[in-house]
C-alpha atoms as a PDB file:
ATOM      1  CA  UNK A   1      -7.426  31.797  10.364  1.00  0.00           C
ATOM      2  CA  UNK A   2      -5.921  32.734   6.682  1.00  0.00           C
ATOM      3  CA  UNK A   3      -2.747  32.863   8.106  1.00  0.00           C
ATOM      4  CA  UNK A   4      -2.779  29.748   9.780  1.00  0.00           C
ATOM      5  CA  UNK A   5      -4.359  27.753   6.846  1.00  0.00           C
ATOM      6  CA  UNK A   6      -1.509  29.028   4.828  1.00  0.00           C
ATOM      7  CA  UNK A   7       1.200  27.243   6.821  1.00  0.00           C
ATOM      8  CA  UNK A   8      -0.528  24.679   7.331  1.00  0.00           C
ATOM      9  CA  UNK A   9      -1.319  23.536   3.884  1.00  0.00           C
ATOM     10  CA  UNK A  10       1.965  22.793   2.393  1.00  0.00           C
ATOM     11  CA  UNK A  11       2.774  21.572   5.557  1.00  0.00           C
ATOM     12  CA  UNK A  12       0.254  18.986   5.705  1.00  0.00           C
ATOM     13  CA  UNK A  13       0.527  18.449   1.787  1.00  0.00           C
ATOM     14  CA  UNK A  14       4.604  17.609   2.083  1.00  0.00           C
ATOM     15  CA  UNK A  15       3.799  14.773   4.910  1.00  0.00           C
ATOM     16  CA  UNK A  16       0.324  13.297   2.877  1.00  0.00           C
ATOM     17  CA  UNK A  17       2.529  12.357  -0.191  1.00  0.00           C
ATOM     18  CA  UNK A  18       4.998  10.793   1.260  1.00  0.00           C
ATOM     19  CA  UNK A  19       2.249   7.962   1.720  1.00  0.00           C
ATOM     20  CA  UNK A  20       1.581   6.225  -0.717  1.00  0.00           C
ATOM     21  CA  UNK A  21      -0.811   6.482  -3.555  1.00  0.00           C
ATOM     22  CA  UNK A  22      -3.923   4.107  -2.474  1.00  0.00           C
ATOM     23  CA  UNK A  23      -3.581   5.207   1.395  1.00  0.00           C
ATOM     24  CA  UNK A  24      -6.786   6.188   2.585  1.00  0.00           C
ATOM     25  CA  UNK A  25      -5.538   9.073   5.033  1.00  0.00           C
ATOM     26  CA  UNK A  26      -3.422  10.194   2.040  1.00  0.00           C
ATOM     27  CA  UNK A  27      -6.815  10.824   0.001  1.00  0.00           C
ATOM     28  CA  UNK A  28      -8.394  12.469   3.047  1.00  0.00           C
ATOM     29  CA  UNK A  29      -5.810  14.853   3.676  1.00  0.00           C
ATOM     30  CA  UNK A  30      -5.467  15.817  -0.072  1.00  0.00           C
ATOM     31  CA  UNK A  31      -9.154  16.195  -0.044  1.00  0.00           C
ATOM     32  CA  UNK A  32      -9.411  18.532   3.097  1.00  0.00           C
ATOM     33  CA  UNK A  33      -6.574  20.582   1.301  1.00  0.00           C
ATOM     34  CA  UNK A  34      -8.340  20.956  -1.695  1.00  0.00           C
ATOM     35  CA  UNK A  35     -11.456  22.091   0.316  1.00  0.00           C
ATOM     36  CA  UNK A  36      -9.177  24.699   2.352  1.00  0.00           C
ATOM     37  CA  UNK A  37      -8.032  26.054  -1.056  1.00  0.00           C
ATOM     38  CA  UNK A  38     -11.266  26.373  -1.761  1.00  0.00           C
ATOM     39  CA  UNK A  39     -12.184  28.452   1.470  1.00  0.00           C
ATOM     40  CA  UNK A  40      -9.700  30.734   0.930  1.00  0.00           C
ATOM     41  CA  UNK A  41     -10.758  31.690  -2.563  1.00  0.00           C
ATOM     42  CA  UNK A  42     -14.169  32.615  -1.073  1.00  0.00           C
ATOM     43  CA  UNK A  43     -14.521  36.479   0.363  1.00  0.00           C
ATOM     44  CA  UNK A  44     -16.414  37.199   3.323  1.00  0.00           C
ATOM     45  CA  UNK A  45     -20.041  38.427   3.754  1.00  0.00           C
ATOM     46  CA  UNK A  46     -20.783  41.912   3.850  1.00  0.00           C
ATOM     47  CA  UNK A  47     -22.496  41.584   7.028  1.00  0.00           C
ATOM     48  CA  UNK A  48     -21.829  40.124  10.767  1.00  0.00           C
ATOM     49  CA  UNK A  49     -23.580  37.105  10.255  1.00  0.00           C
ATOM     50  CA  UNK A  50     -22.032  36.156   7.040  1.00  0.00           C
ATOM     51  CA  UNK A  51     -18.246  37.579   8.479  1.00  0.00           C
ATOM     52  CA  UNK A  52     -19.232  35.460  11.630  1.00  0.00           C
ATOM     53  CA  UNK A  53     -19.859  32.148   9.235  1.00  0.00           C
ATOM     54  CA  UNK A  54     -17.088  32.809   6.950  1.00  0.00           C
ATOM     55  CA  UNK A  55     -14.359  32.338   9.950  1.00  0.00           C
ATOM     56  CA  UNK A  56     -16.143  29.213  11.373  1.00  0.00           C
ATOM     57  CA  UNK A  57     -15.599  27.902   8.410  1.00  0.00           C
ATOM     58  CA  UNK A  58     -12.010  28.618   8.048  1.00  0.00           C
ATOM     59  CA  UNK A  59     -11.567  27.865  11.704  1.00  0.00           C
ATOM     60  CA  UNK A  60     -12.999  24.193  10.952  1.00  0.00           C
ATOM     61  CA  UNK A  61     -10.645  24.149   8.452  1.00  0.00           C
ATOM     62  CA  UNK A  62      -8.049  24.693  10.427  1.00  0.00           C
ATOM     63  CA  UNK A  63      -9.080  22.069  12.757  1.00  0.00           C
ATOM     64  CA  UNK A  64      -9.074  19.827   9.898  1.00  0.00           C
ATOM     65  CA  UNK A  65      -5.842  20.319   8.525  1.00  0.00           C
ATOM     66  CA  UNK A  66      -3.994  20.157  11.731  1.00  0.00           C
ATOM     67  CA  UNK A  67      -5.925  16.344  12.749  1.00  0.00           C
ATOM     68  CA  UNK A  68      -4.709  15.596   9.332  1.00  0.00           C
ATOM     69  CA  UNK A  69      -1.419  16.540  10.425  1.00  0.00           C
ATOM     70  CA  UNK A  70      -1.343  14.066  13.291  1.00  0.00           C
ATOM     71  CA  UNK A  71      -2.787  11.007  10.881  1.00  0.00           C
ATOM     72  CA  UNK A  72      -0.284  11.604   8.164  1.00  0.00           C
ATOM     73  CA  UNK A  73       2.667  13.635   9.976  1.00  0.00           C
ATOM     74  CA  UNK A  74       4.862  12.763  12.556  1.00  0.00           C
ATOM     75  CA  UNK A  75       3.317   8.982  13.398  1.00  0.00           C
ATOM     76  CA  UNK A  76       4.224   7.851   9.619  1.00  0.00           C
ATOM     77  CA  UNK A  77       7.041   5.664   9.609  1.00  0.00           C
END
Protein backbone atom coordinates (compact mmCIF):
# COMPACT_ATOMS: atom_id res chain seq x y z
CA UNK A 1 0.00 0.00 0.00
CA UNK A 2 3.28 2.37 0.56
CA UNK A 3 4.09 1.90 -2.79
CA UNK A 4 0.97 2.71 -4.23
CA UNK A 5 0.33 5.83 -2.01
CA UNK A 6 3.60 7.05 -3.27
CA UNK A 7 2.53 7.31 -6.91
CA UNK A 8 -0.38 8.27 -6.24
CA UNK A 9 0.23 11.37 -4.28
CA UNK A 10 1.98 13.60 -6.62
CA UNK A 11 -0.17 12.26 -9.01
CA UNK A 12 -3.27 13.34 -7.50
CA UNK A 13 -1.50 16.60 -6.10
CA UNK A 14 -0.38 17.76 -9.95
CA UNK A 15 -4.26 17.39 -11.17
CA UNK A 16 -5.87 19.13 -7.60
CA UNK A 17 -3.94 22.43 -8.35
CA UNK A 18 -4.68 22.90 -11.49
CA UNK A 19 -8.22 23.86 -9.97
CA UNK A 20 -8.52 26.64 -8.71
CA UNK A 21 -7.96 28.05 -5.31
CA UNK A 22 -11.67 28.18 -3.65
CA UNK A 23 -12.73 24.72 -5.43
CA UNK A 24 -14.11 22.56 -2.96
CA UNK A 25 -12.73 19.14 -4.47
CA UNK A 26 -9.40 21.01 -4.70
CA UNK A 27 -9.45 21.40 -0.71
CA UNK A 28 -10.57 17.78 -0.34
CA UNK A 29 -7.99 16.29 -2.30
CA UNK A 30 -5.19 18.46 -0.70
CA UNK A 31 -6.63 17.44 2.56
CA UNK A 32 -6.70 13.57 1.92
CA UNK A 33 -2.98 14.11 0.74
CA UNK A 34 -1.97 15.69 3.69
CA UNK A 35 -3.63 12.85 5.75
CA UNK A 36 -1.76 10.12 3.47
CA UNK A 37 1.51 11.95 4.32
CA UNK A 38 0.62 11.60 7.50
CA UNK A 39 0.01 7.70 7.32
CA UNK A 40 3.08 7.10 5.94
CA UNK A 41 5.09 8.81 8.64
CA UNK A 42 3.42 6.42 11.14
CA UNK A 43 5.29 2.78 11.69
CA UNK A 44 3.40 -0.23 12.16
CA UNK A 45 2.39 -2.09 15.39
CA UNK A 46 4.51 -4.59 16.78
CA UNK A 47 1.84 -7.04 16.77
CA UNK A 48 -0.85 -8.67 14.18
CA UNK A 49 -3.56 -6.68 15.23
CA UNK A 50 -1.86 -3.40 15.11
CA UNK A 51 0.16 -4.61 11.52
CA UNK A 52 -3.46 -5.72 10.48
CA UNK A 53 -4.89 -1.93 11.33
CA UNK A 54 -1.95 -0.14 10.11
CA UNK A 55 -2.59 -1.46 6.30
CA UNK A 56 -6.40 -0.81 6.48
CA UNK A 57 -5.56 2.31 7.04
CA UNK A 58 -3.20 2.84 4.27
CA UNK A 59 -5.43 0.76 2.07
CA UNK A 60 -8.35 3.42 2.80
CA UNK A 61 -6.00 5.74 1.88
CA UNK A 62 -5.44 4.48 -1.13
CA UNK A 63 -9.01 4.29 -1.88
CA UNK A 64 -9.14 7.84 -1.12
CA UNK A 65 -6.58 9.17 -3.19
CA UNK A 66 -7.51 7.32 -6.26
CA UNK A 67 -11.67 8.68 -5.92
CA UNK A 68 -9.88 11.91 -5.61
CA UNK A 69 -8.25 11.16 -8.73
CA UNK A 70 -11.49 10.71 -10.65
CA UNK A 71 -13.10 14.17 -9.03
CA UNK A 72 -10.11 16.27 -9.83
CA UNK A 73 -8.23 14.22 -12.73
CA UNK A 74 -9.18 13.36 -15.98
CA UNK A 75 -13.06 14.90 -15.89
CA UNK A 76 -11.49 18.58 -15.24
CA UNK A 77 -11.76 20.59 -18.18
Amino acid sequence: MRGYMMLAIPVVESAALTWPEDDVPRACALACIGEARMRLRLEPGRNLPAGIRHAQRLARSVNALCDHYQTVGGEHR
